[in-house]
Protein backbone atom coordinates (compact mmCIF):
# COMPACT_ATOMS: atom_id res chain seq x y z
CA UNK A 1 75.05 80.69 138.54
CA UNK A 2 78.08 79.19 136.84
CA UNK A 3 78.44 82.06 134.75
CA UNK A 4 79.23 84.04 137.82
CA UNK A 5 81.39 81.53 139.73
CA UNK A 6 83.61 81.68 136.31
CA UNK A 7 83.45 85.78 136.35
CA UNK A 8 84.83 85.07 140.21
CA UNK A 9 87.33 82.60 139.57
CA UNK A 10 88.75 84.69 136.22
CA UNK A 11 88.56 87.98 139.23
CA UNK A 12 90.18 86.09 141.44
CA UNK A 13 92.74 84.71 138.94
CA UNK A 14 93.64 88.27 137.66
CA UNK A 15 94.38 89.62 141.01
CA UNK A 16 96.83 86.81 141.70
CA UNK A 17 99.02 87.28 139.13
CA UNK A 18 99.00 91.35 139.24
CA UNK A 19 99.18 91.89 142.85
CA UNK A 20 103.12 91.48 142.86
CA UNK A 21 102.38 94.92 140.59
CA UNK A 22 100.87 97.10 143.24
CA UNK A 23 103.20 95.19 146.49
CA UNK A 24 106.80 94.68 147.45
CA UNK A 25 106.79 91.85 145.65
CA UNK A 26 107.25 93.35 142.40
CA UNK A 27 111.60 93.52 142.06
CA UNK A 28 110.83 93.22 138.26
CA UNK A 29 108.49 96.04 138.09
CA UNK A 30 110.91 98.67 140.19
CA UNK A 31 113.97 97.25 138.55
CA UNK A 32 112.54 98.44 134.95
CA UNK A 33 111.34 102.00 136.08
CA UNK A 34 113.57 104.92 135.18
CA UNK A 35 114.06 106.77 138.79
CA UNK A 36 116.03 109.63 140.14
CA UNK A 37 119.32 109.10 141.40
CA UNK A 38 122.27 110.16 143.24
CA UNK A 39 125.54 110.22 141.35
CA UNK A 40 126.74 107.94 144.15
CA UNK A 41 124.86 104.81 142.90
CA UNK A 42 127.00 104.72 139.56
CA UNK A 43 130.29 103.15 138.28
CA UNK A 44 132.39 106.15 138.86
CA UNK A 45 135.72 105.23 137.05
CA UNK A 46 138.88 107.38 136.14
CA UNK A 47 137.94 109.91 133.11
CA UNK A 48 139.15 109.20 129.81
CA UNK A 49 142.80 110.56 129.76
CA UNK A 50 141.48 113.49 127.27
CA UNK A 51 140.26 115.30 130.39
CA UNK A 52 142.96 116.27 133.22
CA UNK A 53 143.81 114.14 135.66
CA UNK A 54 141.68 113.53 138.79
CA UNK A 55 138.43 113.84 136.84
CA UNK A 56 135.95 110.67 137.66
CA UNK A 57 133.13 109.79 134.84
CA UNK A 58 130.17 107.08 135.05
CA UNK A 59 128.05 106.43 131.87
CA UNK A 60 124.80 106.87 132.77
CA UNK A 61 123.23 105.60 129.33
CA UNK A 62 124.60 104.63 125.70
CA UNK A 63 128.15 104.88 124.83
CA UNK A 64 130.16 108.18 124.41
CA UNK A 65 132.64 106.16 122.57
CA UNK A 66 130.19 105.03 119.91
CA UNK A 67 127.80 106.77 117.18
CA UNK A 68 124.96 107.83 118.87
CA UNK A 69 123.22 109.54 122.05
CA UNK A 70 124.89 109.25 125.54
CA UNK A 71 124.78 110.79 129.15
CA UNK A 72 128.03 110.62 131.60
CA UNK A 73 128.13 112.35 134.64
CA UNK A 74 131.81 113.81 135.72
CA UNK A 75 133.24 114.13 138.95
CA UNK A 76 135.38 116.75 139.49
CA UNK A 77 137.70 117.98 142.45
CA UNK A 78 137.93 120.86 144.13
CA UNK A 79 139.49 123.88 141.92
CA UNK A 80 139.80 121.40 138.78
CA UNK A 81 140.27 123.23 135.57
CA UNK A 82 139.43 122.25 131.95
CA UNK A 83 141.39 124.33 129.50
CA UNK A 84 139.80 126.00 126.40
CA UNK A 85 138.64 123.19 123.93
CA UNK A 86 136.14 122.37 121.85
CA UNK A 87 133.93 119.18 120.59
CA UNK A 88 132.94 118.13 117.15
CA UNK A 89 129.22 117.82 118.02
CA UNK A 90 127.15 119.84 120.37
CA UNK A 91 126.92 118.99 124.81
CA UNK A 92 124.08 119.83 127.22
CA UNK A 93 125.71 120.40 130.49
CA UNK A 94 123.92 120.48 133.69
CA UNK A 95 124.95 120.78 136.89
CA UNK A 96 124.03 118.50 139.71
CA UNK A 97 126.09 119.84 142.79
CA UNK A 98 128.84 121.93 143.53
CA UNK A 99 130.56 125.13 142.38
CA UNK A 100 130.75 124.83 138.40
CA UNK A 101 131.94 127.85 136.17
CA UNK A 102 132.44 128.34 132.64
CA UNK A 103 133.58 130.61 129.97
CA UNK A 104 133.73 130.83 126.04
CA UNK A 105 136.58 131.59 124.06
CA UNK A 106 140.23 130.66 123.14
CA UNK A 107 141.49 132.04 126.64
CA UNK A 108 140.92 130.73 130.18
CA UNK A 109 140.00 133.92 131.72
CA UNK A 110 138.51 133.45 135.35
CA UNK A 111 136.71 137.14 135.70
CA UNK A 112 134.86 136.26 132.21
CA UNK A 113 133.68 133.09 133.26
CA UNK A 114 130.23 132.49 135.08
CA UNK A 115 129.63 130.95 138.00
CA UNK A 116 126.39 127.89 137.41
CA UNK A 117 124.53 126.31 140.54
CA UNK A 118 122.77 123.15 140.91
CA UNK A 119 120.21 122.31 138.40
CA UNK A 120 122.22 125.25 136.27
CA UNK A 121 122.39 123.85 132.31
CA UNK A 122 124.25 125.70 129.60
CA UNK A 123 123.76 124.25 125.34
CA UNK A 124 127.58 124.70 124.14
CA UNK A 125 127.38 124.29 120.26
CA UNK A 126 129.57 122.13 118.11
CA UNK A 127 132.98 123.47 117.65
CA UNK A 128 132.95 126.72 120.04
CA UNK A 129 136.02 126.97 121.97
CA UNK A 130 135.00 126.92 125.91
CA UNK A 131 136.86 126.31 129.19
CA UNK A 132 135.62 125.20 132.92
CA UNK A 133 136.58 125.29 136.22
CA UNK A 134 135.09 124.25 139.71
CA UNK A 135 135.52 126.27 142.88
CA UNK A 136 134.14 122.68 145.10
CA UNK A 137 133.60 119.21 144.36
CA UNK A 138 131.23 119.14 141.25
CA UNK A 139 129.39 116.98 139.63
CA UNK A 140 128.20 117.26 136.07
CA UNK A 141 125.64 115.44 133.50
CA UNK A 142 126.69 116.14 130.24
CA UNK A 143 124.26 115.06 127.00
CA UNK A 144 125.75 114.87 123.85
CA UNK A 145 126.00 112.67 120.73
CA UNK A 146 129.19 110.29 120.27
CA UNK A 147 132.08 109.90 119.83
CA UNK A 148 132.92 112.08 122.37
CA UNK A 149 135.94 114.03 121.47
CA UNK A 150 137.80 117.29 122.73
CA UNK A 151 140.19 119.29 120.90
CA UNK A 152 142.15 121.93 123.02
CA UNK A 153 142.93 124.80 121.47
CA UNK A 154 146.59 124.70 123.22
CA UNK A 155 147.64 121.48 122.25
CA UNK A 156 150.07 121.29 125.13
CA UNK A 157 146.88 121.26 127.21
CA UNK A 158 145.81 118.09 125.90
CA UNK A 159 146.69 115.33 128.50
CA UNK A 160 145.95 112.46 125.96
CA UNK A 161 149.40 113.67 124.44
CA UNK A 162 152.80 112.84 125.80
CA UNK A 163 154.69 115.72 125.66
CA UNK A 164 157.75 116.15 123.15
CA UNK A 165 160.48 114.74 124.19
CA UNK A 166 163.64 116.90 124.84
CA UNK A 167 166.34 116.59 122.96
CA UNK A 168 170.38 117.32 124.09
């Protein structure tokens, strides 16, 4: 008999302290699961000034400035263009709304481009020259490994650089 009332009270004790796992009552618990999200429920800041202006970026996880894996997403604008450029390591690009298009090469070049949809991805290697452009507000998740970095092929497209001053 007091074999079972300890069985009982050792039942009884180990569904006290996990029912906050299967109720409401669990903040902890939801707070460490990974779920899906709107791109609305991130820090959306200005881009880096290496992207044209209007262009809004939240890191989603680790730190595209550092060594190492990171996701951002990008916001972009209505008929927002991203001139030919390329990176030093290789991006996953996926798209999560809007009107996205892309092309390859050294030229922006609209009727060579291709259009990409929601849930759309595209693997650009390191060091191929590519360009972008949206046709409606767009947002992007882009995977890659840091530093981030863009070199434009122009390098009066680069925003990052003031242009040359003019002299009289």
């Amino acid at each position: 008999m007091r074999a079972g009332i300890i069985a009982l009270s050792l039942l009884l004790a180990a569904l006290l302290l996990t029912a906050p796992l299967f109720t409401d009552g669990a903040p902890a618990l939801a707070q460490s699961r990974s779920q899906p999200s709107s791109g609305d429920v991130f820090a959306w800041r200005d881009a880096p000034p290496i992207l044209p202006k209007g262009a809004q970026m939240a890191v989603i996880s680790g730190d595209p400035a550092k060594t190492g894996p990171f996701v951002i997403r990008l916001k972009l604008p209505t008929n927002y263009v991203i001139p030919p450029h390329q990176h030093p390591t290789s991006e996953q690009v996926t798209v999560l709304y809007g009107a996205f298009n892309a092309g390859m090469g050294d030229k922006l070049n609209k009727r060579k481009g291709k259009p990409y949809a929601r849930g759309d991805s595209m693997t650009l290697p390191a060091k191929t020259n590519h360009y972008a452009w949206t046709s409606s507000e767009t947002v992007v998740q882009v995977k890659g490994t840091g530093p981030f970095a863009m070199t434009y092929v122009d390098p009066a497209d680069d925003p990052s650089t003031p242009p040359p001053t003019q002299t009289n």
